[in-house]
N, C-alpha and C. Protein backbone atom coordinates (compact mmCIF):
# COMPACT_ATOMS: atom_id res chain seq x y z
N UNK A 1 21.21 72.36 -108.54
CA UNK A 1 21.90 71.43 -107.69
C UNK A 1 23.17 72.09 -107.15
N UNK A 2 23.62 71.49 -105.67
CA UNK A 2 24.61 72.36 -105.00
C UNK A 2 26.32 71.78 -105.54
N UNK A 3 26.97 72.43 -106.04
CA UNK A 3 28.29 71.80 -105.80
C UNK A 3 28.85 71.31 -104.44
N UNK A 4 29.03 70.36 -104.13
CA UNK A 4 29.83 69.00 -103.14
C UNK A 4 30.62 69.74 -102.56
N UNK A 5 31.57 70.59 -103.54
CA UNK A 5 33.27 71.43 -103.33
C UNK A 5 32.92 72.80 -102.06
N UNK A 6 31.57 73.21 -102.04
CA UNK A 6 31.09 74.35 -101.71
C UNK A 6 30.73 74.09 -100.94
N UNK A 7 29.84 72.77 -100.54
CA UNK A 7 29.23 72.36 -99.37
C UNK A 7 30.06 72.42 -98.06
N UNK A 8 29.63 72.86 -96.97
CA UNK A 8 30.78 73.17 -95.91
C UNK A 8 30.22 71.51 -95.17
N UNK A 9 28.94 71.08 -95.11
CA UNK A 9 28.88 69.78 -94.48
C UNK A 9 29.61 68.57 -95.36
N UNK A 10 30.65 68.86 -96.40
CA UNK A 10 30.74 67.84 -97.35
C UNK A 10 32.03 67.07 -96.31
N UNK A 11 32.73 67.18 -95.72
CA UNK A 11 33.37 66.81 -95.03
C UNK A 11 33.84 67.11 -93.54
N UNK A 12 33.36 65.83 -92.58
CA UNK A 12 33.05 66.18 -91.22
C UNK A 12 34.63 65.61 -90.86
N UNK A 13 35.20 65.58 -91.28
CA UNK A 13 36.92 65.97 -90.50
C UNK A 13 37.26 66.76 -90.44
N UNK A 14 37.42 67.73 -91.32
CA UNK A 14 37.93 68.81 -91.91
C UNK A 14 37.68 69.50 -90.53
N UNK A 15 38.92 70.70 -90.55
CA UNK A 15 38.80 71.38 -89.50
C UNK A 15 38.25 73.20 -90.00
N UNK A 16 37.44 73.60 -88.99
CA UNK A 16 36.86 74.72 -89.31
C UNK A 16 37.76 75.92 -88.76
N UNK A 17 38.14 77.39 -89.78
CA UNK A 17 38.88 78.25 -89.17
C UNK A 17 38.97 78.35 -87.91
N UNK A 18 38.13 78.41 -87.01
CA UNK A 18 37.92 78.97 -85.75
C UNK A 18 39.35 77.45 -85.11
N UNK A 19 39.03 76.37 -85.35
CA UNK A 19 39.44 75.08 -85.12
C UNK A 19 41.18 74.85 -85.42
N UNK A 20 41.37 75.09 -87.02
CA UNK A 20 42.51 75.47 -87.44
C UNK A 20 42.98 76.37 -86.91
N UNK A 21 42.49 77.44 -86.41
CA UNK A 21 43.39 78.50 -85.71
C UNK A 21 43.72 78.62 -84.21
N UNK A 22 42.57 77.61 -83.56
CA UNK A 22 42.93 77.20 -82.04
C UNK A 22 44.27 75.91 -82.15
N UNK A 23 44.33 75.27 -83.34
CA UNK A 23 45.39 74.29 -82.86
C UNK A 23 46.92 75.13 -83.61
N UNK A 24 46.95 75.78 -84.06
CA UNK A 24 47.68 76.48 -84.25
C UNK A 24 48.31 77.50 -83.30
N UNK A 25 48.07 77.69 -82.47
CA UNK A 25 48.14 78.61 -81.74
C UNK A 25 48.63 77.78 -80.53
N UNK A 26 47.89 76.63 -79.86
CA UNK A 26 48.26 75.74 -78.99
C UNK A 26 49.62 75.14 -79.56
N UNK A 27 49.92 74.60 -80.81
CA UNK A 27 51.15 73.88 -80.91
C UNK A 27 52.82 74.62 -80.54
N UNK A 28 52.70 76.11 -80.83
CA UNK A 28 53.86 76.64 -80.59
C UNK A 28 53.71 76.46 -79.18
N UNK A 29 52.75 76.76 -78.37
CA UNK A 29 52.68 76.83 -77.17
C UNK A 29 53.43 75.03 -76.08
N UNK A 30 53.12 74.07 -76.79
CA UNK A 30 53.24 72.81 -76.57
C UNK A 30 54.39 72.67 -76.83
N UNK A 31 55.00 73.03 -78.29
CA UNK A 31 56.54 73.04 -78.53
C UNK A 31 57.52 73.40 -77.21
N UNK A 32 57.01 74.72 -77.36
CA UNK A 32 57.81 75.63 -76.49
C UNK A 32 58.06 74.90 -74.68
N UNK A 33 56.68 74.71 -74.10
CA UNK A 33 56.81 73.61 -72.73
C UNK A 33 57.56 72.25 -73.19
N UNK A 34 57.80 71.40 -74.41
CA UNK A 34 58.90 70.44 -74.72
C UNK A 34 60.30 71.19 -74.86
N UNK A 35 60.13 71.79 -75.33
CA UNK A 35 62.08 72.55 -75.66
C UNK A 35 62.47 72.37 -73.93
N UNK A 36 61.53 73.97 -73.50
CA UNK A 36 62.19 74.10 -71.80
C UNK A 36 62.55 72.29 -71.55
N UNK A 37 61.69 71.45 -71.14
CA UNK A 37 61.41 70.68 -70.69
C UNK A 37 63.01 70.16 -70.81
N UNK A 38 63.31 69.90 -71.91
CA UNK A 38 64.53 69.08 -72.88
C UNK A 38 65.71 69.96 -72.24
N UNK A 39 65.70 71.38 -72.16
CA UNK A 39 66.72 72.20 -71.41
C UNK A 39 66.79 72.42 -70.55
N UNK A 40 65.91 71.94 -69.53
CA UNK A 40 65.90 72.36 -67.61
C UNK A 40 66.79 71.00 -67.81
N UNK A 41 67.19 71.57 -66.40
CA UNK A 41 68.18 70.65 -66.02
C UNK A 41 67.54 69.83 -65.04
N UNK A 42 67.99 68.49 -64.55
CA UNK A 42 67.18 67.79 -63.63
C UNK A 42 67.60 68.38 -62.01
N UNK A 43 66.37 67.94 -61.58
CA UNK A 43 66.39 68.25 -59.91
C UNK A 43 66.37 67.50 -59.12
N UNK A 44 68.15 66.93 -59.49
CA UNK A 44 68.32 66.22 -58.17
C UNK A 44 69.70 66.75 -57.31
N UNK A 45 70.01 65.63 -56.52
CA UNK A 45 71.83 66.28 -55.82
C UNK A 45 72.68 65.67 -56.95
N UNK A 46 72.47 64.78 -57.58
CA UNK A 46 73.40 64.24 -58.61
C UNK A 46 73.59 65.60 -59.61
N UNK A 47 72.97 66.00 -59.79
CA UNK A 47 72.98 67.22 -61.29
C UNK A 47 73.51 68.23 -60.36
N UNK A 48 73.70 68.61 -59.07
CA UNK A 48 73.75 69.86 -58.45
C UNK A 48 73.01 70.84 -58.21
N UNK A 49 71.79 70.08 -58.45
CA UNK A 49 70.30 71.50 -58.03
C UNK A 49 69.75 70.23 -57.36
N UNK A 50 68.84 71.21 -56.41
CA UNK A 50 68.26 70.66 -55.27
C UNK A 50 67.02 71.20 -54.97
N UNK A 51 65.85 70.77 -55.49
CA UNK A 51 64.51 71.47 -54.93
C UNK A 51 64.40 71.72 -53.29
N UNK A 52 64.00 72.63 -52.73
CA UNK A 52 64.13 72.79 -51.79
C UNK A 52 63.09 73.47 -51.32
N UNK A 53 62.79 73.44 -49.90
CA UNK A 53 61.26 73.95 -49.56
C UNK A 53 61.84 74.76 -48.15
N UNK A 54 61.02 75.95 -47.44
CA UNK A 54 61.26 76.14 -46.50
C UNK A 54 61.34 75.05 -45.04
N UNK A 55 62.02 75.16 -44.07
CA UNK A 55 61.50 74.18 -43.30
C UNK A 55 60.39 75.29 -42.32
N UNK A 56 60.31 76.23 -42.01
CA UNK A 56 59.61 76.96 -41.48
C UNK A 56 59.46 78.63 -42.02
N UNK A 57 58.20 79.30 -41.70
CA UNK A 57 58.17 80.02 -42.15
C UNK A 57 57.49 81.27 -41.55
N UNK A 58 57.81 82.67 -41.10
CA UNK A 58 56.79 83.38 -40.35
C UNK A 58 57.24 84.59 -41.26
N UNK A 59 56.21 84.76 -42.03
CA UNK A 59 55.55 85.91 -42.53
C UNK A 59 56.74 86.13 -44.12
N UNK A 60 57.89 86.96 -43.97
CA UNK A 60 58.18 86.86 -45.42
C UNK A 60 59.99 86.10 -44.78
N UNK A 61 60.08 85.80 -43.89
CA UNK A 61 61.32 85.41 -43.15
C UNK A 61 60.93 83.80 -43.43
N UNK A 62 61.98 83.18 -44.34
CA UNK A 62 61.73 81.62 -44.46
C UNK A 62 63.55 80.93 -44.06
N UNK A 63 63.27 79.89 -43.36
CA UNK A 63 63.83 79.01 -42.94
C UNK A 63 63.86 78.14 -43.43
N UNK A 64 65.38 77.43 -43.95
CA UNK A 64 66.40 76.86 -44.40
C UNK A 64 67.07 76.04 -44.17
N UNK A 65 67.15 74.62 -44.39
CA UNK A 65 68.35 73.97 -43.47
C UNK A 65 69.71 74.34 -44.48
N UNK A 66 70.67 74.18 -43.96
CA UNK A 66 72.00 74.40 -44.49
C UNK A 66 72.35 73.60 -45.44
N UNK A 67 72.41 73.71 -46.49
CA UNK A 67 72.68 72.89 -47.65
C UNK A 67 74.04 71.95 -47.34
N UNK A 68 74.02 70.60 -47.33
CA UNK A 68 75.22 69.97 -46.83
C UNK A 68 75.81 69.57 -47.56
N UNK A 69 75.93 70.21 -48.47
CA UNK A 69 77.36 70.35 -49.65
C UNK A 69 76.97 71.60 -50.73
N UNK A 70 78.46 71.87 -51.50
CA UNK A 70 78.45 72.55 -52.50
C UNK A 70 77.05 72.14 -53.72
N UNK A 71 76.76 73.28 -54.03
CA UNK A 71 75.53 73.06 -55.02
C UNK A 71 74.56 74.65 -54.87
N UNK A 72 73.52 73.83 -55.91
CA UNK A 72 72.29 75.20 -55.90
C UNK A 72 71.07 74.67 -55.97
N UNK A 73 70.62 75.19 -54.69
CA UNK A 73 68.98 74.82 -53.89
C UNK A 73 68.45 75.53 -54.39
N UNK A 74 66.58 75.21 -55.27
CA UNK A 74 65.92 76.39 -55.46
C UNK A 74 64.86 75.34 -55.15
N UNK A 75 64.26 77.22 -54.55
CA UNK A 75 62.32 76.91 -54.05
C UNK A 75 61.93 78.11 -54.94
N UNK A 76 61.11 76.80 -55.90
CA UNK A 76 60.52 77.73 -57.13
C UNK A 76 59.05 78.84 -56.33
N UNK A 77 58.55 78.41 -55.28
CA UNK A 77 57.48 78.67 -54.55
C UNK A 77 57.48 79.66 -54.35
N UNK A 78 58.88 80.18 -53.53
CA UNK A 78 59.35 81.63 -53.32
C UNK A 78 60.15 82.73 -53.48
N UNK A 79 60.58 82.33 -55.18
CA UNK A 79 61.53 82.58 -55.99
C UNK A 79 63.00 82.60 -55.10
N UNK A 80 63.24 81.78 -54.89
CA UNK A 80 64.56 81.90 -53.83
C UNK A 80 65.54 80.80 -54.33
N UNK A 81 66.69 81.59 -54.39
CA UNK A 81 68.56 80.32 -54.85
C UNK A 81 69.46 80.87 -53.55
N UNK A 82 69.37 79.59 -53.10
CA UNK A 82 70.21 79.78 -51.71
C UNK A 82 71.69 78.38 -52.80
N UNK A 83 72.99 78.99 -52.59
CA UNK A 83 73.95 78.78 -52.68
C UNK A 83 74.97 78.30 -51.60
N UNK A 84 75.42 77.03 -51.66
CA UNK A 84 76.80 77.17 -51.13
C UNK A 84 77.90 76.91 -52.12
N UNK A 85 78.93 77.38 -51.50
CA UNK A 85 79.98 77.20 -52.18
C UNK A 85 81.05 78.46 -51.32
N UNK A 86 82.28 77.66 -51.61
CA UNK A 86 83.85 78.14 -51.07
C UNK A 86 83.21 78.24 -49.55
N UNK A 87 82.56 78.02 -48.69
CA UNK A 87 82.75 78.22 -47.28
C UNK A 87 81.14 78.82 -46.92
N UNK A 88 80.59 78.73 -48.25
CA UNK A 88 79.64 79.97 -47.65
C UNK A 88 78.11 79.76 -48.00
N UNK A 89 77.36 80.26 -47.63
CA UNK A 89 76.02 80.26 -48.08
C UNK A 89 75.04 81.52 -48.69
N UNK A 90 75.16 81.73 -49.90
CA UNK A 90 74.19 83.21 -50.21
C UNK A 90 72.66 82.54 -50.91
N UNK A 91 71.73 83.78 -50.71
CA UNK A 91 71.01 83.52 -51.09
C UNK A 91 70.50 84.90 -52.11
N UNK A 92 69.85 84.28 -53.50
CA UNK A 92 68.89 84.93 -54.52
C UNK A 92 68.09 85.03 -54.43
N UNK A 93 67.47 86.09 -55.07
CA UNK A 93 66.10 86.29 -56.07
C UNK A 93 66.62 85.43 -57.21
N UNK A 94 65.29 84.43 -57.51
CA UNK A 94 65.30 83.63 -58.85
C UNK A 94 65.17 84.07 -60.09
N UNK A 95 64.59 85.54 -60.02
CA UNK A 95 64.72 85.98 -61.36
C UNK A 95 65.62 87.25 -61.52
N UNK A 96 66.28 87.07 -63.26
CA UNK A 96 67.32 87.81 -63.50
C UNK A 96 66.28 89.29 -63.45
N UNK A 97 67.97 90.04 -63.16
CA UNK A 97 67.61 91.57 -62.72
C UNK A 97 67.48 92.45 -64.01
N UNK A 98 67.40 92.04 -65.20
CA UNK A 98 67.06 92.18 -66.53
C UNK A 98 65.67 92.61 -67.01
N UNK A 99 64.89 91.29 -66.81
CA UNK A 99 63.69 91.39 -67.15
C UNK A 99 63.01 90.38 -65.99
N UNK A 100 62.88 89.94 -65.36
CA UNK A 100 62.39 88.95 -64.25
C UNK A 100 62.19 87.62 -64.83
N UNK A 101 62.74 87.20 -65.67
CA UNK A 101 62.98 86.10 -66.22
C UNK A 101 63.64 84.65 -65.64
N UNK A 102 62.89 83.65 -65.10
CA UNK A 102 64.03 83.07 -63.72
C UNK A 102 64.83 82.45 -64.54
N UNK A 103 66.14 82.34 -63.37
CA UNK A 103 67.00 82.12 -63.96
C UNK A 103 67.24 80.77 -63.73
N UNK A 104 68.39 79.84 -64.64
CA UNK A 104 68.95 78.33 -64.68
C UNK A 104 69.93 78.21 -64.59
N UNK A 105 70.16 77.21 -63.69
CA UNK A 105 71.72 76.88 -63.27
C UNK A 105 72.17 76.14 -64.46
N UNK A 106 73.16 76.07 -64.51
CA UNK A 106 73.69 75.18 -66.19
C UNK A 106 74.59 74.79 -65.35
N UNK A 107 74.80 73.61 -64.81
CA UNK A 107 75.78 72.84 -64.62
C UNK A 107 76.66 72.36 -65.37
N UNK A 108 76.71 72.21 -66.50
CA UNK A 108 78.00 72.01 -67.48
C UNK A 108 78.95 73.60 -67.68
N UNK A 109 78.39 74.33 -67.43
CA UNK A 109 79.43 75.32 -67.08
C UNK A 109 79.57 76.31 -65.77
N UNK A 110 78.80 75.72 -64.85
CA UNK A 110 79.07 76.35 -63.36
C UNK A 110 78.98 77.49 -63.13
N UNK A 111 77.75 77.92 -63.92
CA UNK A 111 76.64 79.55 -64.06
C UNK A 111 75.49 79.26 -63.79
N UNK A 112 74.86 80.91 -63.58
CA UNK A 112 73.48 80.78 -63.94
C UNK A 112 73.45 81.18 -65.01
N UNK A 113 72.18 81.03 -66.05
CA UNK A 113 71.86 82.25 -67.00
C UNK A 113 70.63 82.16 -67.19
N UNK A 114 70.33 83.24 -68.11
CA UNK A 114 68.56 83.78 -67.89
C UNK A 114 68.45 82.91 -69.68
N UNK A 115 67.55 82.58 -69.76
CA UNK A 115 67.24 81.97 -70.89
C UNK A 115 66.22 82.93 -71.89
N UNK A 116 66.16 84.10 -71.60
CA UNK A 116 65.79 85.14 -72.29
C UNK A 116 66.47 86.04 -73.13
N UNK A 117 67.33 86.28 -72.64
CA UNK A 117 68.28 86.99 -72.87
C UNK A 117 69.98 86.52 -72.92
N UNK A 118 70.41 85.47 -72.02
CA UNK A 118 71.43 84.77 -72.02
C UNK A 118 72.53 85.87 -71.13
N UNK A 119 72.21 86.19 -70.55
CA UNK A 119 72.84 87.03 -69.46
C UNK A 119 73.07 85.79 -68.45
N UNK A 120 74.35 86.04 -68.09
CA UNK A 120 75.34 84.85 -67.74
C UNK A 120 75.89 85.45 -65.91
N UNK A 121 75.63 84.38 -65.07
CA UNK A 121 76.51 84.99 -63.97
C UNK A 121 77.28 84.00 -63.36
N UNK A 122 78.26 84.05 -62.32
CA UNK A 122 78.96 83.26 -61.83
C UNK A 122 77.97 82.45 -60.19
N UNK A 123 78.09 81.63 -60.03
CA UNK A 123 78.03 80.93 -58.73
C UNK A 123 77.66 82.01 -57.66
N UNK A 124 78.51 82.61 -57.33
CA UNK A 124 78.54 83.67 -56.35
C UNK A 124 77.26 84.97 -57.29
N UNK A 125 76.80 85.06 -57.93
CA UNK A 125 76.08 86.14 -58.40
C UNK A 125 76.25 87.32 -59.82
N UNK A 126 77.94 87.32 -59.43
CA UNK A 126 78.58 87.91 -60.30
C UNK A 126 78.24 88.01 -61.34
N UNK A 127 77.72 89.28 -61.86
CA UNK A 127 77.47 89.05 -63.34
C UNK A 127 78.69 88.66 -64.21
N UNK A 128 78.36 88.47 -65.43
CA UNK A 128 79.51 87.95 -66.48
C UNK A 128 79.59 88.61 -67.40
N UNK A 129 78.25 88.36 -68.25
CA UNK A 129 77.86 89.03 -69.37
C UNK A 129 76.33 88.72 -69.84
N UNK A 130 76.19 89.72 -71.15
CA UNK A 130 74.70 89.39 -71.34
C UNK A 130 74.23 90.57 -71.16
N UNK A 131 72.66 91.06 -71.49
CA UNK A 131 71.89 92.21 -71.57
C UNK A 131 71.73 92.82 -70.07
N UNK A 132 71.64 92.40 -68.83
CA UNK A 132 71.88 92.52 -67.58
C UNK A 132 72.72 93.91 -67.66
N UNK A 133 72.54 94.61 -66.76
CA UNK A 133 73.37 95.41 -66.19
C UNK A 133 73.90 95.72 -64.64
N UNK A 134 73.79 94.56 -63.91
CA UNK A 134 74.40 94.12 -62.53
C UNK A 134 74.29 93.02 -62.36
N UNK A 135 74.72 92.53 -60.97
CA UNK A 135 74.39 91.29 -60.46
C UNK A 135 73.27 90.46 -60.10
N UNK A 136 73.20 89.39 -60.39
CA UNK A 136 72.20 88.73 -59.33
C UNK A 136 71.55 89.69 -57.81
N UNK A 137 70.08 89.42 -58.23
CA UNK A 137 69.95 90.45 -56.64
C UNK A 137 70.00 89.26 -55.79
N UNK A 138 70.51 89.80 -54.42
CA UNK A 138 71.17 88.91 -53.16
C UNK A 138 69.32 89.06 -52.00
N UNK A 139 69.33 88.27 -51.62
CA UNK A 139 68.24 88.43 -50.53
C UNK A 139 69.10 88.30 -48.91
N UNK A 140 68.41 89.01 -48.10
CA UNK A 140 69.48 89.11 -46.55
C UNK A 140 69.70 87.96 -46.11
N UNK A 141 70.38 87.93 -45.38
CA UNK A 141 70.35 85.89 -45.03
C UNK A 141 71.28 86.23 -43.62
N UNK A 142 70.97 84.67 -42.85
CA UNK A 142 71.78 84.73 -41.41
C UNK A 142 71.61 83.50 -40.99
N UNK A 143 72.36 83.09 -40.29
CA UNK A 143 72.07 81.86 -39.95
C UNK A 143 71.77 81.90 -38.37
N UNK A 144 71.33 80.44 -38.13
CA UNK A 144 70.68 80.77 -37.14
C UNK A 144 70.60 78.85 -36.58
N UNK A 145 71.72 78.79 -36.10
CA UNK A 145 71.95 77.25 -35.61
C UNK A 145 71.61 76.36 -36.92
N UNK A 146 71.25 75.67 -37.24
CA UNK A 146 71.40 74.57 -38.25
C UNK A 146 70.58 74.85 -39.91
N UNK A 147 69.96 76.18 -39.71
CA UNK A 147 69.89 76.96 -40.37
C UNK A 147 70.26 78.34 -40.92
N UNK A 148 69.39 78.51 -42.09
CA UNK A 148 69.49 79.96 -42.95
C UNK A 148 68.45 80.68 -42.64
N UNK A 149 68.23 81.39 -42.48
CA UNK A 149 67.18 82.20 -42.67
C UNK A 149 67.09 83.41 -43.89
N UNK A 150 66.23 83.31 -44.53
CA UNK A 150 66.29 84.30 -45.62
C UNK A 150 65.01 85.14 -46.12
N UNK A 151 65.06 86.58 -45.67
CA UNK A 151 64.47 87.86 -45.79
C UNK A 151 63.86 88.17 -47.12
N UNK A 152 62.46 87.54 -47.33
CA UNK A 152 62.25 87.72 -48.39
C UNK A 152 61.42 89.53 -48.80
N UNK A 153 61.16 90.45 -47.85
CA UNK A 153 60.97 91.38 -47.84
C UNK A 153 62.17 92.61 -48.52
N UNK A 154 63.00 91.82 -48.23
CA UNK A 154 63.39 93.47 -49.61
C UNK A 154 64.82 92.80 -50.39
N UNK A 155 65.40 93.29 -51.64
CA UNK A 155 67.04 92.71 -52.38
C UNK A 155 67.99 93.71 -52.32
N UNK A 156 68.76 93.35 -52.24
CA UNK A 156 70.04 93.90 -52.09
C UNK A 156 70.21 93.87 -53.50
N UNK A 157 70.22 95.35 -54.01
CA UNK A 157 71.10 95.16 -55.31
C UNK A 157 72.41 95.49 -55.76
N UNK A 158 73.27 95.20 -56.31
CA UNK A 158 74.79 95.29 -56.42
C UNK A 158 74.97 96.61 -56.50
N UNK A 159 74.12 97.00 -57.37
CA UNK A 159 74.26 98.60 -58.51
C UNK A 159 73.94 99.65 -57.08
N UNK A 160 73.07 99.44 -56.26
CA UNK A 160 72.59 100.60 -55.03
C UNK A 160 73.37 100.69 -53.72
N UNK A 161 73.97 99.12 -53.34
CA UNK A 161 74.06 98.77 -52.29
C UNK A 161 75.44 97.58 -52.44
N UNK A 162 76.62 98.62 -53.09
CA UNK A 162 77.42 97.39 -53.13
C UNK A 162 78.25 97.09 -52.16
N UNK A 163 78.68 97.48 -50.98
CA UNK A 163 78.89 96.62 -49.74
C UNK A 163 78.05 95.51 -48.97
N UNK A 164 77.13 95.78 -48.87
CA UNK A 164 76.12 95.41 -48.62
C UNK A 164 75.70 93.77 -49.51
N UNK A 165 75.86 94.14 -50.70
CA UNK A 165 76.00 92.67 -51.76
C UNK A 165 77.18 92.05 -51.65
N UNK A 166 78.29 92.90 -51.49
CA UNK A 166 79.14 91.38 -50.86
C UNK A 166 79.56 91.39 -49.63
N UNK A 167 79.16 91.73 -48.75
CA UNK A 167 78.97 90.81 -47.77
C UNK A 167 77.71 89.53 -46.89
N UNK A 168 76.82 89.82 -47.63
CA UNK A 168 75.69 89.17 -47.33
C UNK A 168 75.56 87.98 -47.42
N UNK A 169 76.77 87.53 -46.77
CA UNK A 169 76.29 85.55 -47.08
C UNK A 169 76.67 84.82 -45.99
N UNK A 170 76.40 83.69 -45.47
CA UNK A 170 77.05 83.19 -44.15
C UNK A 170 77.75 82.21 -44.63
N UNK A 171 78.87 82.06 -43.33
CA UNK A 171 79.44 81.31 -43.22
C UNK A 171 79.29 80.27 -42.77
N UNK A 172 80.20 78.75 -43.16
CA UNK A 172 79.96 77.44 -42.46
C UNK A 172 81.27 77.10 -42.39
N UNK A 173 80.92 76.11 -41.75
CA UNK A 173 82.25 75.53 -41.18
C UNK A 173 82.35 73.95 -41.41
């Protein structure tokens, strides 16, 4: 006669390795999309981020309306942080120049930072601190009557091209 204890049909709840090790594997994964979730910040104008979409677009050149106040617009679509602030309008690459990790505005302290690494920058790009070793890369930008336009074909990086990174932002009035 078979021992009960040995029988693998003796209990049809029980989960089978293959089973135990798929939900195991999914839960860090589930955790991890709740944490972010709990730490993104919301996307509205109240919080100071602003989802934002091109209004037009030909080829890697996307169009912008002018952000009509201080804050930070992102179009997750085309990794792009168009900024205003003090007078002006710049625009990013969304991911830090670290590891390509995108980056988050933290509105309780009026940065970005990469949540990988915690490489910290100012509003304007500026790095701060953190594993990073330059700035925010800048994308070309111009305006162009009630818009931005912004050059998604090549970045300006601080470290190669540092005239060039600060001056690249338009002005408003």
């Amino acid at each position: 006669m078979s021992d009960p204890s040995n029988d693998r049909t003796a209990c049809d709840r029980c989960l089978s390795r293959r089973g135990f090790l798929g939900h195991a594997v999914a839960l860090p994964a589930a955790l991890a999309a709740a944490v972010h979730l709990l730490d993104a910040e919301p996307a509205d104008a109240s919080a100071g981020i602003r989802p934002v979409t091109p209004a037009a677009s030909d080829g890697l050149e996307h169009r912008y309306p002018i952000p009509a106040a201080d804050g930070v617009s992102i179009d997750q679509a085309n990794q792009v942080i168009l900024v205003r602030s003090d007078g002006r309008v710049m625009a990013f690459n969304l991911a830090c120049p670290h590891e390509n990790t995108a980056l988050r505005w933290r509105r309780q302290d009026g940065r970005f930072q990469c949540p990988r690494h915690e490489s910290k920058y100012a509003p304007d790009g500026t790095f701060l601190e953190g594993r990073a070793t330059r700035n925010m890369d800048r994308l070309p930008i111009r305006r162009d009557g009630d818009q931005v336009v912004v050059d998604l074909s090549r970045m300006i990086k601080s470290d190669e091209q540092p005239d060039a990174w600060t001056a690249d932002a338009v002005a408003i009035s």
